[in-house]
C-alpha atoms as a PDB file:
ATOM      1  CA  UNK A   1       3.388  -8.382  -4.188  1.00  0.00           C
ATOM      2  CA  UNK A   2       5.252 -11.477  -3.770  1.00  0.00           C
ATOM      3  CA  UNK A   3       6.515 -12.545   0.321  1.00  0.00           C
ATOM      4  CA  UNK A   4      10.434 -11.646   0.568  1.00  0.00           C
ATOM      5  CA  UNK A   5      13.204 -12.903   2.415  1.00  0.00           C
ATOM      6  CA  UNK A   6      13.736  -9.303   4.340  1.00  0.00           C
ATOM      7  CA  UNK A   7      10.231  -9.615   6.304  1.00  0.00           C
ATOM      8  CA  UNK A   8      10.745 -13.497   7.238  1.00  0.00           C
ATOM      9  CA  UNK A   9      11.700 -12.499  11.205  1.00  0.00           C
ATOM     10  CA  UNK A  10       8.600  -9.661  10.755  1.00  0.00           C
ATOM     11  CA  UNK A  11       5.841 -10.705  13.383  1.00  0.00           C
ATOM     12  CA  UNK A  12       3.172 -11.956  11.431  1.00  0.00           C
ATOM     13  CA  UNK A  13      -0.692 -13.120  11.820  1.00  0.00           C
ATOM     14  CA  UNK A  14      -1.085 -16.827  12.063  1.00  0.00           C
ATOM     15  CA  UNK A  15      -3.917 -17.592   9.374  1.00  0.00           C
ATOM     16  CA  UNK A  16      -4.822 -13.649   8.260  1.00  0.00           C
ATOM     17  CA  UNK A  17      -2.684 -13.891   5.234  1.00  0.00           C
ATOM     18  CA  UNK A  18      -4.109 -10.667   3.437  1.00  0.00           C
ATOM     19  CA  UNK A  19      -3.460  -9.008   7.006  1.00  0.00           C
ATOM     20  CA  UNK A  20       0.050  -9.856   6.200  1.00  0.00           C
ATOM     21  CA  UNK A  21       0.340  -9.293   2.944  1.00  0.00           C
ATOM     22  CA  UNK A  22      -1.443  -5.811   3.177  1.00  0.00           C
ATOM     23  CA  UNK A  23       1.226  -4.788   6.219  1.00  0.00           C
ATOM     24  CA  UNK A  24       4.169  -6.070   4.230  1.00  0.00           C
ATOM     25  CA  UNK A  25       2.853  -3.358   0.886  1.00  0.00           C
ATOM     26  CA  UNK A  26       2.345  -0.735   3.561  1.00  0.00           C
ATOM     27  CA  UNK A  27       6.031  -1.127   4.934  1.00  0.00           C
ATOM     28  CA  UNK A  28       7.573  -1.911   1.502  1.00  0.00           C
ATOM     29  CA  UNK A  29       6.192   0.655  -0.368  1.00  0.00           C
ATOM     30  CA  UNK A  30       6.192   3.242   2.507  1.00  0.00           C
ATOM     31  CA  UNK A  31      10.084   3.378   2.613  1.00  0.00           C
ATOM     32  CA  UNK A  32       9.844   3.927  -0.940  1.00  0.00           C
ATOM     33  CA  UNK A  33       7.581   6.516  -0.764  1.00  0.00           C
ATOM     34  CA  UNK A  34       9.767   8.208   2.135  1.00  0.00           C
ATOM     35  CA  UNK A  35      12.772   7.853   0.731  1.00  0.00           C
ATOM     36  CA  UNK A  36      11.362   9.550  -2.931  1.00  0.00           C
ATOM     37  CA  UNK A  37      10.562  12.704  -0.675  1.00  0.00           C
ATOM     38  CA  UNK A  38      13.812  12.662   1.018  1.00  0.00           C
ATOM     39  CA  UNK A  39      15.763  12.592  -1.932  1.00  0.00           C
ATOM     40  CA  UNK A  40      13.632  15.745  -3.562  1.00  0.00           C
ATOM     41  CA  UNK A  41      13.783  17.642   0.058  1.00  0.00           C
ATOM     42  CA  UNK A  42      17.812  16.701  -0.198  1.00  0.00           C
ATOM     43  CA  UNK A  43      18.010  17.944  -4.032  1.00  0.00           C
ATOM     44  CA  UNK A  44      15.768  21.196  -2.866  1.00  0.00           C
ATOM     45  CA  UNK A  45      17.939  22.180   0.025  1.00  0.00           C
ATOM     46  CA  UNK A  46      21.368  21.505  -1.938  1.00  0.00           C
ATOM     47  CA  UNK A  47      20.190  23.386  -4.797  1.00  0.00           C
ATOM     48  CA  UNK A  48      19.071  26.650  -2.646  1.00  0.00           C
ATOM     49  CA  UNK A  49      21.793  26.392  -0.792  1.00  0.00           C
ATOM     50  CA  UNK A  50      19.737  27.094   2.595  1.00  0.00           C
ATOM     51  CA  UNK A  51      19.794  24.629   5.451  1.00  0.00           C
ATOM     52  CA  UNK A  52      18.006  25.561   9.054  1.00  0.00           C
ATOM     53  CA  UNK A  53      15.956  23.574  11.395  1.00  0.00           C
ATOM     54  CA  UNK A  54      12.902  24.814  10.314  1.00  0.00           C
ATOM     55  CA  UNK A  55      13.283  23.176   6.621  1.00  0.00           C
ATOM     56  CA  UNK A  56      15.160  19.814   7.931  1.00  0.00           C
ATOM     57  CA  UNK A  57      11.679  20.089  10.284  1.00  0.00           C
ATOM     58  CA  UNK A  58       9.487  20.660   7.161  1.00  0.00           C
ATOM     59  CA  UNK A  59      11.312  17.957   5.690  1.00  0.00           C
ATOM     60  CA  UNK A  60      10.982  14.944   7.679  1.00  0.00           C
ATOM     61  CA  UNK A  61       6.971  15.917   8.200  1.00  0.00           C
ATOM     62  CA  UNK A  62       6.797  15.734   4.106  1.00  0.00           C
ATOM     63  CA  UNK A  63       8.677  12.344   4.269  1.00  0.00           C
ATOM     64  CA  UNK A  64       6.415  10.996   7.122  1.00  0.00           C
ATOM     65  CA  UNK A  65       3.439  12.140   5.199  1.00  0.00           C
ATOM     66  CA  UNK A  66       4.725  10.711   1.612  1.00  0.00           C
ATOM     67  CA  UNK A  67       5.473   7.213   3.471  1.00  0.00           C
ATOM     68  CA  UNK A  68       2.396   7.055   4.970  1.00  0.00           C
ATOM     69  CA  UNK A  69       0.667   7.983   1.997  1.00  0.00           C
ATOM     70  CA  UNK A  70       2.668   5.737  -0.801  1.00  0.00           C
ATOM     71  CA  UNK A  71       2.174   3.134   2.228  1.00  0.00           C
ATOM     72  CA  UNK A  72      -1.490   3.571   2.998  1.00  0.00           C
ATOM     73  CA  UNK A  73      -2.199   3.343  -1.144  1.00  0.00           C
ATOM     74  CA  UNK A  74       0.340   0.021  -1.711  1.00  0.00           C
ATOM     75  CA  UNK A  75      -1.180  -1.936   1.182  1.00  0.00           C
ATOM     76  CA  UNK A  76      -4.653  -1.130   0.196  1.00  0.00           C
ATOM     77  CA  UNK A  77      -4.435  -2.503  -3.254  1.00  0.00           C
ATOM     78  CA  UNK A  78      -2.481  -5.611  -2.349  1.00  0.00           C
ATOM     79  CA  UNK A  79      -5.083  -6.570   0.295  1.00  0.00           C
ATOM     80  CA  UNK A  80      -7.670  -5.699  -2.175  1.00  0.00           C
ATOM     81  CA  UNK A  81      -5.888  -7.426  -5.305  1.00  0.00           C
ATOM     82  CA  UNK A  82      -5.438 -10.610  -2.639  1.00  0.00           C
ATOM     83  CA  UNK A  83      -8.866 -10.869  -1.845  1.00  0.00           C
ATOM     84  CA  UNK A  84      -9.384 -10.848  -5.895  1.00  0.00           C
ATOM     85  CA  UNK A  85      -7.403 -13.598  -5.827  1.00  0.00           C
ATOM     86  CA  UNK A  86      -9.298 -15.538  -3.114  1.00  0.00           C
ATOM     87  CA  UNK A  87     -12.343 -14.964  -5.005  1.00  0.00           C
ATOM     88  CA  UNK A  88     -11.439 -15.476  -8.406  1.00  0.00           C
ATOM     89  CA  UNK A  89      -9.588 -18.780  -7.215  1.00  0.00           C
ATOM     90  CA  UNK A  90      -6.617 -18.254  -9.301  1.00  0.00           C
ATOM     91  CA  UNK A  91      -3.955 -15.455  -9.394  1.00  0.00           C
ATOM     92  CA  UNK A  92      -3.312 -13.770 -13.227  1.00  0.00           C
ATOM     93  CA  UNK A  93      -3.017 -10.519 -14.929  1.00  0.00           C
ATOM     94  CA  UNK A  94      -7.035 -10.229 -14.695  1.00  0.00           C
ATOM     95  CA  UNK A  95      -7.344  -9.711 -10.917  1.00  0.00           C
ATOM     96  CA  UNK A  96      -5.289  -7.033 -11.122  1.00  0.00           C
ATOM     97  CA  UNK A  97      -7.118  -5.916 -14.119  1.00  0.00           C
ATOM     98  CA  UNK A  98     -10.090  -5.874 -12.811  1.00  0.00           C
ATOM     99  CA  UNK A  99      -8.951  -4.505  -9.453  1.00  0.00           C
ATOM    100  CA  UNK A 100      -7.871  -1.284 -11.690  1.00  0.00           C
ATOM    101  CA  UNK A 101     -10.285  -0.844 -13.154  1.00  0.00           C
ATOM    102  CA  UNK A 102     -12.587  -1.127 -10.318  1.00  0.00           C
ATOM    103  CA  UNK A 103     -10.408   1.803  -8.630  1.00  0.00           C
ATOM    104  CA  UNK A 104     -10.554   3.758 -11.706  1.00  0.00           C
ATOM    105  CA  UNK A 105     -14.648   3.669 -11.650  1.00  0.00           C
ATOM    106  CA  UNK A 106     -14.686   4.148  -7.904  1.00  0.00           C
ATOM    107  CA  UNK A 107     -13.273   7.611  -8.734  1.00  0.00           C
ATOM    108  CA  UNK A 108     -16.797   7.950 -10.865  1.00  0.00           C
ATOM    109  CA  UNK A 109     -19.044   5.626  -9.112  1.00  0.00           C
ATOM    110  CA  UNK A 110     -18.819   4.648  -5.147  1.00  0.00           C
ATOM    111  CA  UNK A 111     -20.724   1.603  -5.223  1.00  0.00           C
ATOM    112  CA  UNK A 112     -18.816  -0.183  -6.935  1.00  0.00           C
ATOM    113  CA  UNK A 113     -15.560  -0.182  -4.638  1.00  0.00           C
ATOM    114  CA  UNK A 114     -17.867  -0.611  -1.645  1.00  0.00           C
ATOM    115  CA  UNK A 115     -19.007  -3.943  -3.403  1.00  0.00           C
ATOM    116  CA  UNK A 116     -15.289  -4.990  -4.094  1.00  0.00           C
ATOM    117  CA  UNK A 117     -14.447  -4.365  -0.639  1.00  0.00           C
ATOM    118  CA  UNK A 118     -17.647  -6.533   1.022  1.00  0.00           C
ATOM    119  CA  UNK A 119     -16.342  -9.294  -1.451  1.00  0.00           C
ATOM    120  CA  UNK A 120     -12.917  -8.962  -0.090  1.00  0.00           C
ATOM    121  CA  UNK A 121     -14.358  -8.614   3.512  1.00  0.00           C
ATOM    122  CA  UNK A 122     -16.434 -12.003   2.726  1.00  0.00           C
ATOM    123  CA  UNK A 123     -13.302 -13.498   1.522  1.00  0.00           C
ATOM    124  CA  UNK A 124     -11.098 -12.729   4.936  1.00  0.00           C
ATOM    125  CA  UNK A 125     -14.180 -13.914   7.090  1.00  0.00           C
ATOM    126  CA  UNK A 126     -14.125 -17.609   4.793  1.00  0.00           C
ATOM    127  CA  UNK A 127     -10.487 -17.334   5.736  1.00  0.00           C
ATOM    128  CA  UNK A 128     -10.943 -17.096   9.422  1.00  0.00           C
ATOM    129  CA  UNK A 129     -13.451 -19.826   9.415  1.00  0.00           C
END
């Protein structure tokens, strides 16, 4: 996910650049996540005609729990596709490739995300050195 202009004033981590990076997916793809669920709550509640406190409440818990969820899964991958990057030394459609398809078996095998993620973890520790 490439830096952006909007987050430039954002407090960042000196020298923990896929700490950065992984915070700016969370935020970015959070508030697209949220606002997806508040547009189908909005559509639901226009087309039933029915608006009380108890659904705007039930509402803005299912657009908390989309952001944080759309959030959680965006920053995850684009710390885990940076520290591809770090260890593959150069930044192409393979990393991400291979970061995919890593998920994919994960779903099948567990040891094979736990070793992407020590990788990773080795990566951000030869960062903070």
């Amino acid at each position: 996910m490439p830096m952006s202009v909007f987050f430039s004033g954002f407090p960042s981590f000196p020298n923990i650049e896929v700490l950065n990076r992984t915070i700016e997916g969370f935020i970015k793809i959070g508030v697209v996540g949220a606002s997806k669920v508040a547009v189908e709550e909005t559509y639901d509640c226009l087309k039933k005609g029915k608006f009380s406190v108890e659904k705007l409440d039930d509402a803005l818990r299912k657009v908390c729990r989309g952001g944080a969820y759309w959030g959680t899964t965006a920053g995850a991958y684009v710390g885990m596709e940076y520290g591809m990057e770090r260890i593959r030394g150069t930044r192409d459609w393979i990393g991400s490739f291979v970061l995919t398809n890593n998920y994919i078996n994960h779903l099948l095998v567990k040891r094979q995300m736990a070793q992407l993620l020590f990788y990773s973890l080795v990566s951000l520790l030869s960062l903070m050195t």
